[in-house]
Protein backbone atom coordinates (compact mmCIF):
# COMPACT_ATOMS: atom_id res chain seq x y z
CA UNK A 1 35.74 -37.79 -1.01
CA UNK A 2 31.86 -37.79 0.45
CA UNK A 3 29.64 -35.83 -1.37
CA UNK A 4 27.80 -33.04 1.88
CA UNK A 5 24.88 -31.51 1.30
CA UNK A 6 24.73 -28.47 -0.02
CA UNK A 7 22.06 -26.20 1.60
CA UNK A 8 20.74 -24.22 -1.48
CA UNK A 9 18.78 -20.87 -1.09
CA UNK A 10 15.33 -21.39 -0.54
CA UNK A 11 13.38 -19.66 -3.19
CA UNK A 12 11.80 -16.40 -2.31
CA UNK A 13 8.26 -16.56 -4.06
CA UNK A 14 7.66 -13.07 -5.53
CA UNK A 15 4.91 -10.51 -4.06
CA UNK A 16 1.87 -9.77 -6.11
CA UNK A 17 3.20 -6.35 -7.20
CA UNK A 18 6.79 -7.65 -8.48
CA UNK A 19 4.67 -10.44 -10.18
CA UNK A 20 2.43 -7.81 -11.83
CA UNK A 21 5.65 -5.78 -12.93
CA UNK A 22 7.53 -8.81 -14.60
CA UNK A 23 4.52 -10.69 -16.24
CA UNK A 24 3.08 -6.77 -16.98
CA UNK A 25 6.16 -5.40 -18.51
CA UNK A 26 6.09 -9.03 -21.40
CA UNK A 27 2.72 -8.95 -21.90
CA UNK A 28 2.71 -5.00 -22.66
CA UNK A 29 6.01 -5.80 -24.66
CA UNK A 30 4.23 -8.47 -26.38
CA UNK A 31 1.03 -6.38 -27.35
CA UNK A 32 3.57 -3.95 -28.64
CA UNK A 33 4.99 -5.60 -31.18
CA UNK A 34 1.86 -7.58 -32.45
CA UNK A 35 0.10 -3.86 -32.91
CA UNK A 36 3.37 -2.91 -34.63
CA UNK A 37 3.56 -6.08 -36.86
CA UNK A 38 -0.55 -5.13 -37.58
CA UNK A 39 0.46 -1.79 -38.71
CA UNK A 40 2.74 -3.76 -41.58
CA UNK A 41 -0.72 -4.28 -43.22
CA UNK A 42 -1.17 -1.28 -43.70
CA UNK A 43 1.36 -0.98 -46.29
CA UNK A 44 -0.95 -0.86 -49.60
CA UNK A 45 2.19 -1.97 -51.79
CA UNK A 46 1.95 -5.81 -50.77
CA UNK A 47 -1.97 -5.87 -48.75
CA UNK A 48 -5.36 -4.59 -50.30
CA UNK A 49 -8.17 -3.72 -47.86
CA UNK A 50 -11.34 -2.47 -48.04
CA UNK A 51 -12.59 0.51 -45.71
CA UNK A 52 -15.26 -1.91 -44.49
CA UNK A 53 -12.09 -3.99 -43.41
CA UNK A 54 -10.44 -1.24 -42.12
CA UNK A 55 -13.06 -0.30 -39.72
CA UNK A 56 -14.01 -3.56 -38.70
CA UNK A 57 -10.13 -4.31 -37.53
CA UNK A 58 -10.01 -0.91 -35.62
CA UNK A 59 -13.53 -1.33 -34.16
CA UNK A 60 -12.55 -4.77 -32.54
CA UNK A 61 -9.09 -3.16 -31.46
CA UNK A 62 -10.92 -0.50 -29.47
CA UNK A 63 -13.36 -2.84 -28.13
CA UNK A 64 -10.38 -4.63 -26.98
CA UNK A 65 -9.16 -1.54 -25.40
CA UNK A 66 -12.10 -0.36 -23.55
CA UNK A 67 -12.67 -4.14 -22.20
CA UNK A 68 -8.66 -3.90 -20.49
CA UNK A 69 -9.94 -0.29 -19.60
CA UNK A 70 -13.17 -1.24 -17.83
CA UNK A 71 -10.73 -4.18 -16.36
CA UNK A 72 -8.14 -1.47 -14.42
CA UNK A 73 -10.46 0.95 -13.84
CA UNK A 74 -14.08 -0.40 -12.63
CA UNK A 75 -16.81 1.78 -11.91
CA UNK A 76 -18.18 1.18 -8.36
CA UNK A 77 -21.50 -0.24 -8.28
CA UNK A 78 -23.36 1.62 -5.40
CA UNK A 79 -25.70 -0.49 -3.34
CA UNK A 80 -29.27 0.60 -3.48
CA UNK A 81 -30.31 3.39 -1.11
CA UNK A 82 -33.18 2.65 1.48
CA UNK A 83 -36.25 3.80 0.37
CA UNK A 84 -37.89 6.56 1.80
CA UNK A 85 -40.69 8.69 0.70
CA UNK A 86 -39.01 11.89 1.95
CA UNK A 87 -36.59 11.03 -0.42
CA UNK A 88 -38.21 10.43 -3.52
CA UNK A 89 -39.18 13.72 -5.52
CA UNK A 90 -42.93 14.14 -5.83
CA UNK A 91 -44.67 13.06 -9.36
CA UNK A 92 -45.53 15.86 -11.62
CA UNK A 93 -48.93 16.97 -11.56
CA UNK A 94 -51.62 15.79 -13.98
CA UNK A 95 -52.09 18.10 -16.62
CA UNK A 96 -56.02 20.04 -16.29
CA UNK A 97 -58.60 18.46 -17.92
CA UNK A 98 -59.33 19.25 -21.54
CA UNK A 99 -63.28 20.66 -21.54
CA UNK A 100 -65.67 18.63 -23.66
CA UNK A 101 -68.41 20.01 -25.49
CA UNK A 102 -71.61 18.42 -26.23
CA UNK A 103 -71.79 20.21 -29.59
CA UNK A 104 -72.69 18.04 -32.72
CA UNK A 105 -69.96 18.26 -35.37
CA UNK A 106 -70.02 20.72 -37.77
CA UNK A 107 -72.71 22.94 -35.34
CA UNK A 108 -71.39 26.36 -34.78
CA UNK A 109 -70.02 26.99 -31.28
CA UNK A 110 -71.74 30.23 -29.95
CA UNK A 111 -69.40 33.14 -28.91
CA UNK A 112 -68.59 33.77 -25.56
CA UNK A 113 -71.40 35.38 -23.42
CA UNK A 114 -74.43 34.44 -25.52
């Protein structure tokens, strides 16, 4: 008997947003369980840490965290405004001149009115 050829289903390539749900959903899975497998460290019984450790590890975490923050959630950059003068709020005033006396140090100053 001849072998046909079977027409197979042409593959379907996923959208952006089922892509981002499947590879999302492992790699969140993924960060899961290494943060829970971390947290076995913790456990004083078998590990010894410093505090000095301690912080260090949870300062890089949160660095981590706020770098996948700023990654999701950018803040717009606004492009430069025009200049204008009308715009611009005006300069403070100089402050008024100090007075300077021509008296010799250590010379009384006279009182007011004489």
């Amino acid at each position: 008997m001849a072998t046909q050829d079977i027409p197979t289903p042409e593959k379907v390539k996923p959208t952006k947003a089922e892509l981002f749900k499947t590879v999302g959903k492992r790699r969140v899975k993924k960060v899961t369980e290494a943060i829970r497998v971390l947290g076995n460290c913790a456990d004083t019984t078998r590990y010894e840490y410093t505090d000095q450790q301690r912080e260090k590890m949870f300062k890089r975490l949160d660095k981590a965290m706020a770098e996948l923050t700023e990654k999701f959630y950018p803040v717009p950059v606004e492009a430069p405004k025009e200049f204008d003068f009308d715009d611009e709020p005006d300069p403070e005033p100089d402050p008024e001149p100090v007075p300077v006396f021509d008296d010799m140090p250590g010379e009384p100053v006279p009182p007011d009115g004489e």
